[in-house]
N, C-alpha and C. Protein backbone atom coordinates (compact mmCIF):
# COMPACT_ATOMS: atom_id res chain seq x y z
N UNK A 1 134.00 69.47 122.46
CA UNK A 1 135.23 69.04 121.82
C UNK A 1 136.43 69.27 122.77
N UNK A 2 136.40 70.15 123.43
CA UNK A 2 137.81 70.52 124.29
C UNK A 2 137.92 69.35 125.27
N UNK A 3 136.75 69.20 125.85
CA UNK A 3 136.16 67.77 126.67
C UNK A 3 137.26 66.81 126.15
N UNK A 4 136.62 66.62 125.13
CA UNK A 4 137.53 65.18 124.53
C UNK A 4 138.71 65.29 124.05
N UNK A 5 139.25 66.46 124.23
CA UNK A 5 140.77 66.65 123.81
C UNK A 5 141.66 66.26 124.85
N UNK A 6 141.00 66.29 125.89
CA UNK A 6 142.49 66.32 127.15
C UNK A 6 141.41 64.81 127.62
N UNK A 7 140.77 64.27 126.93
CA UNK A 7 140.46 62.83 127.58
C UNK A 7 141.23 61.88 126.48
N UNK A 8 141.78 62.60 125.49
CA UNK A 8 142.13 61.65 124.34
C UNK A 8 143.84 61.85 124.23
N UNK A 9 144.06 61.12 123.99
CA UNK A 9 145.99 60.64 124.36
C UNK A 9 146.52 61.84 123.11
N UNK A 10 147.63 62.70 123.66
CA UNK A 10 147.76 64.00 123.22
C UNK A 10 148.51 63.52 121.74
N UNK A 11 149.02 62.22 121.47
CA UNK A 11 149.94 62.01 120.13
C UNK A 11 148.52 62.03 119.64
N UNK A 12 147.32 61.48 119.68
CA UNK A 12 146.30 61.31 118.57
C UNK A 12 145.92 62.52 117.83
N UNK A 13 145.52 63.74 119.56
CA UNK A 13 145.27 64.59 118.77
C UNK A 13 146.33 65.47 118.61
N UNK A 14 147.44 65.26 118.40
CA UNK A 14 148.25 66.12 117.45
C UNK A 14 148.25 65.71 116.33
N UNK A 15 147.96 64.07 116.08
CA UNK A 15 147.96 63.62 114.64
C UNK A 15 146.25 64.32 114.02
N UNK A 16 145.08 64.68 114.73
CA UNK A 16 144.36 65.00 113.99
C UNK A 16 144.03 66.30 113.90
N UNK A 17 144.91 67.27 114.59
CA UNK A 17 145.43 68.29 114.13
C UNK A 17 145.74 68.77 113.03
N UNK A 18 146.68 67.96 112.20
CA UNK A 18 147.06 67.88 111.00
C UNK A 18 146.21 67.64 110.29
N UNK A 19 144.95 66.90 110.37
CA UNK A 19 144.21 67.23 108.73
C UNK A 19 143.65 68.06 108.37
N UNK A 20 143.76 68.29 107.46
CA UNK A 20 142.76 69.58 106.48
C UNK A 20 141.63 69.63 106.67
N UNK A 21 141.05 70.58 107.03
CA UNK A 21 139.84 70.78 107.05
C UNK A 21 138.82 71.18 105.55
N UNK A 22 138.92 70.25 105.06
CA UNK A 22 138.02 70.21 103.56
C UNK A 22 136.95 69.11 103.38
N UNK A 23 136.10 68.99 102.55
CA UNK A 23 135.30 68.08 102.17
C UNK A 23 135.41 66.40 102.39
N UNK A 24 136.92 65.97 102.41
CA UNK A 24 137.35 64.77 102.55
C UNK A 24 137.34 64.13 103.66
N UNK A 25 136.65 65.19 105.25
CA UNK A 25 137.01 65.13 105.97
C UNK A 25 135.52 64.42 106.48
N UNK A 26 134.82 64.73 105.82
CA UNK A 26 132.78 64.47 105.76
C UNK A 26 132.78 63.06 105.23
N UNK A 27 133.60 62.37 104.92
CA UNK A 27 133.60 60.53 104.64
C UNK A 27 135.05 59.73 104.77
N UNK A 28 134.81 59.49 106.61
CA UNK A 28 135.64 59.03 106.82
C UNK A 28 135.93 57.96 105.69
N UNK A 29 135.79 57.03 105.15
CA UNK A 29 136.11 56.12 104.63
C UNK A 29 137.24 56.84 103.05
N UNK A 30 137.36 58.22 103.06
CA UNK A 30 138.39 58.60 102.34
C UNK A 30 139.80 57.85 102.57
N UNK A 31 139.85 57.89 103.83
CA UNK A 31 141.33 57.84 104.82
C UNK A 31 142.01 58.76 105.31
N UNK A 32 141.32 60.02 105.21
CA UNK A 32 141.94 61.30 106.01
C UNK A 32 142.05 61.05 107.31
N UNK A 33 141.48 60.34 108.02
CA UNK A 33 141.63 60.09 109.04
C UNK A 33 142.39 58.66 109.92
N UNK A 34 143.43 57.59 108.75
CA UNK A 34 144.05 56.69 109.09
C UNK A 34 145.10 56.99 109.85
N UNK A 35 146.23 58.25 109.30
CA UNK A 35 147.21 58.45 110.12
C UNK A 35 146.60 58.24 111.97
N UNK A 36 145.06 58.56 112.12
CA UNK A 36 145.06 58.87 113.60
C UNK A 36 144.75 57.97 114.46
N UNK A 37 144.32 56.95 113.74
CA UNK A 37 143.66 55.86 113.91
C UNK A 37 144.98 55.16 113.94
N UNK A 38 146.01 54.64 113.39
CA UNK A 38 147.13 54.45 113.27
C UNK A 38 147.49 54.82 114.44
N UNK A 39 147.83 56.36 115.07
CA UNK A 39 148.37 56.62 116.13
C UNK A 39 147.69 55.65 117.36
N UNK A 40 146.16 55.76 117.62
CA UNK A 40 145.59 55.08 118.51
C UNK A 40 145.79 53.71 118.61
N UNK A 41 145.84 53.26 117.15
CA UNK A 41 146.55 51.50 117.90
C UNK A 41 147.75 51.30 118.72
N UNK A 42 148.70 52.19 118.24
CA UNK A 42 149.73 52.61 118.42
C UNK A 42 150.00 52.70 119.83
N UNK A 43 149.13 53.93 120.42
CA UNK A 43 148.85 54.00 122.11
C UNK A 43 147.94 52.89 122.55
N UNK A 44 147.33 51.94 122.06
CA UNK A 44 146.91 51.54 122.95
C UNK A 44 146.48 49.71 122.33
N UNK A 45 147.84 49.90 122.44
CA UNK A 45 148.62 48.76 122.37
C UNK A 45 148.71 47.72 123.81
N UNK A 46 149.08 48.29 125.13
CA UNK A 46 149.25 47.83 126.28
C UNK A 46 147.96 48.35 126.97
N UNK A 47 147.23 48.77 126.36
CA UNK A 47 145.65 48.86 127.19
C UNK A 47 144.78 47.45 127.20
N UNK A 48 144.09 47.49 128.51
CA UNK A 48 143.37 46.43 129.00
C UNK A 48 142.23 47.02 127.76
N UNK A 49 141.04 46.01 128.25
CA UNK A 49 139.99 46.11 126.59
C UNK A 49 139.14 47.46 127.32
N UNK A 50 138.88 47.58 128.64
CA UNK A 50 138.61 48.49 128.95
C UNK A 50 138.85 50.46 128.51
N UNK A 51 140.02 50.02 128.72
CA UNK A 51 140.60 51.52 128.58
C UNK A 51 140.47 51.71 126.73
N UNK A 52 140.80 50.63 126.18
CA UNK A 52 140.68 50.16 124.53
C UNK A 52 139.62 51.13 124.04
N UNK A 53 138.35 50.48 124.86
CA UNK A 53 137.12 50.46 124.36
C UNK A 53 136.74 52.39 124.93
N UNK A 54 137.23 52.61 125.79
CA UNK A 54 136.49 54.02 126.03
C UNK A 54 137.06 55.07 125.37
N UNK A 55 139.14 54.85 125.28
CA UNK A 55 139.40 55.96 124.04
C UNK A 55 139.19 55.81 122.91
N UNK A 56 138.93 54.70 122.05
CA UNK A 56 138.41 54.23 120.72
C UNK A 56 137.14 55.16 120.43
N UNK A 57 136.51 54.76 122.12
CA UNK A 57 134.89 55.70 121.70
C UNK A 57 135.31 57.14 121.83
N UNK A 58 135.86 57.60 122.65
CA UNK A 58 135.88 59.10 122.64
C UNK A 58 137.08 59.86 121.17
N UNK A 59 137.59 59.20 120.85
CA UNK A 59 138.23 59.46 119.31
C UNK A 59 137.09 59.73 118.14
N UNK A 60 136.26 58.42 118.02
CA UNK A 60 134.89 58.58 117.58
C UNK A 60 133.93 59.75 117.35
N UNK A 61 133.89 59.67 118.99
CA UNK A 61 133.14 60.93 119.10
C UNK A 61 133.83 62.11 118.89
N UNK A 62 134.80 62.42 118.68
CA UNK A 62 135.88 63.50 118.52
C UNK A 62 135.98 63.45 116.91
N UNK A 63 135.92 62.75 116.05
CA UNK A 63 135.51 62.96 114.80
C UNK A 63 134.68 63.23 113.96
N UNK A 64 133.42 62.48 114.74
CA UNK A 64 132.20 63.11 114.78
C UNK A 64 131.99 64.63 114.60
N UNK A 65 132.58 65.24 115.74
CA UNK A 65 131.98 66.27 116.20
C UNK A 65 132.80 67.14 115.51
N UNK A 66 133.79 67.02 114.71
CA UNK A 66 135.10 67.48 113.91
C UNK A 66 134.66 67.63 112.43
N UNK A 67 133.75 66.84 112.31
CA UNK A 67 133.20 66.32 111.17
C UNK A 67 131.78 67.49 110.94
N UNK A 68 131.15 67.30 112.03
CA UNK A 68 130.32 68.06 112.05
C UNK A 68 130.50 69.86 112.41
N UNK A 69 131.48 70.23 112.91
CA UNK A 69 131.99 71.49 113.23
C UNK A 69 131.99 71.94 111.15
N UNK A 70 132.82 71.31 110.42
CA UNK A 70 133.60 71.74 109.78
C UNK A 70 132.11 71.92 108.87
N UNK A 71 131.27 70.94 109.00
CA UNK A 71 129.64 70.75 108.13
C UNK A 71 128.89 72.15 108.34
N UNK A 72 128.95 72.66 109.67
CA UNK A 72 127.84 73.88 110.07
C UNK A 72 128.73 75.33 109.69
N UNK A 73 129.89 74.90 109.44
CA UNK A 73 130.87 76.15 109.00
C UNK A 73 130.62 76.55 107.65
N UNK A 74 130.33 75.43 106.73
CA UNK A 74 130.19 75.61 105.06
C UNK A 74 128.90 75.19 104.63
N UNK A 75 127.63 75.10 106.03
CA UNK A 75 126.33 75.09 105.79
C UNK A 75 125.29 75.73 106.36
N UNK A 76 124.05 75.70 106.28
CA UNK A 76 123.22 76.26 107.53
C UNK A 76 122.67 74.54 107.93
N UNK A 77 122.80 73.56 106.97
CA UNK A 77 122.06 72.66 107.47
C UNK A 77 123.20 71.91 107.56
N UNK A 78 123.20 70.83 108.98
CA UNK A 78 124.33 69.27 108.68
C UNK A 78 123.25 68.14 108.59
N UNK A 79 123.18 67.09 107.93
CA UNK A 79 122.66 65.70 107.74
C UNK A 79 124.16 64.65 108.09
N UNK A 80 123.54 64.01 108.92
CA UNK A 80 124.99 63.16 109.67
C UNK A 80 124.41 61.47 109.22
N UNK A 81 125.16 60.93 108.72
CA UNK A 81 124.09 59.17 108.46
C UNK A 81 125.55 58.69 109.08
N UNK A 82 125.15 57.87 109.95
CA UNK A 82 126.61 56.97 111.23
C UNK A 82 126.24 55.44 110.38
N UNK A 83 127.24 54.69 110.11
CA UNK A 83 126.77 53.01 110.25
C UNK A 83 127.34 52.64 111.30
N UNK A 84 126.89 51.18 111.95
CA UNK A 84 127.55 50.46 112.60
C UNK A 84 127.99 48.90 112.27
């Protein structure tokens, strides 16, 4: 995770800083996580599709793993199901 903190544009993760770390946080499709997503269009706005496409993914993966931190804290087991 620290990895992807200083690879990921510092307004995002100050915006995902701010969320709560509770249950809401285990389905993205709540929207706990729009403000950040919001920020990232935001930055990368004047990005070629390149640069687009690799912080999009490492945000991803930074939620993921945010997602899953907060799962092994209030479990012994995590079950992760991704769509695409």
């Amino acid at each position: 995770m620290q990895r992807l903190r200083t690879d990921i544009h510092p307004e995002i993760i100050t915006e995902l800083k701010k969320i709560e770390r509770d249950d809401d946080i285990l389905d993205a499709h709540t929207g706990v996580f729009n403000k950040a997503i919001d920020v990232l269009d935001k930055v990368t706005i004047n990005m070629n599709e390149t640069e687009y496409k690799t912080l999009s993914a490492y945000v991803a993966r930074y939620i993921i793993g945010f997602q899953l931190e907060y799962c092994f804290e209030k479990n012994e087991i995590c079950y992760i199901y991704c769509e695409y």
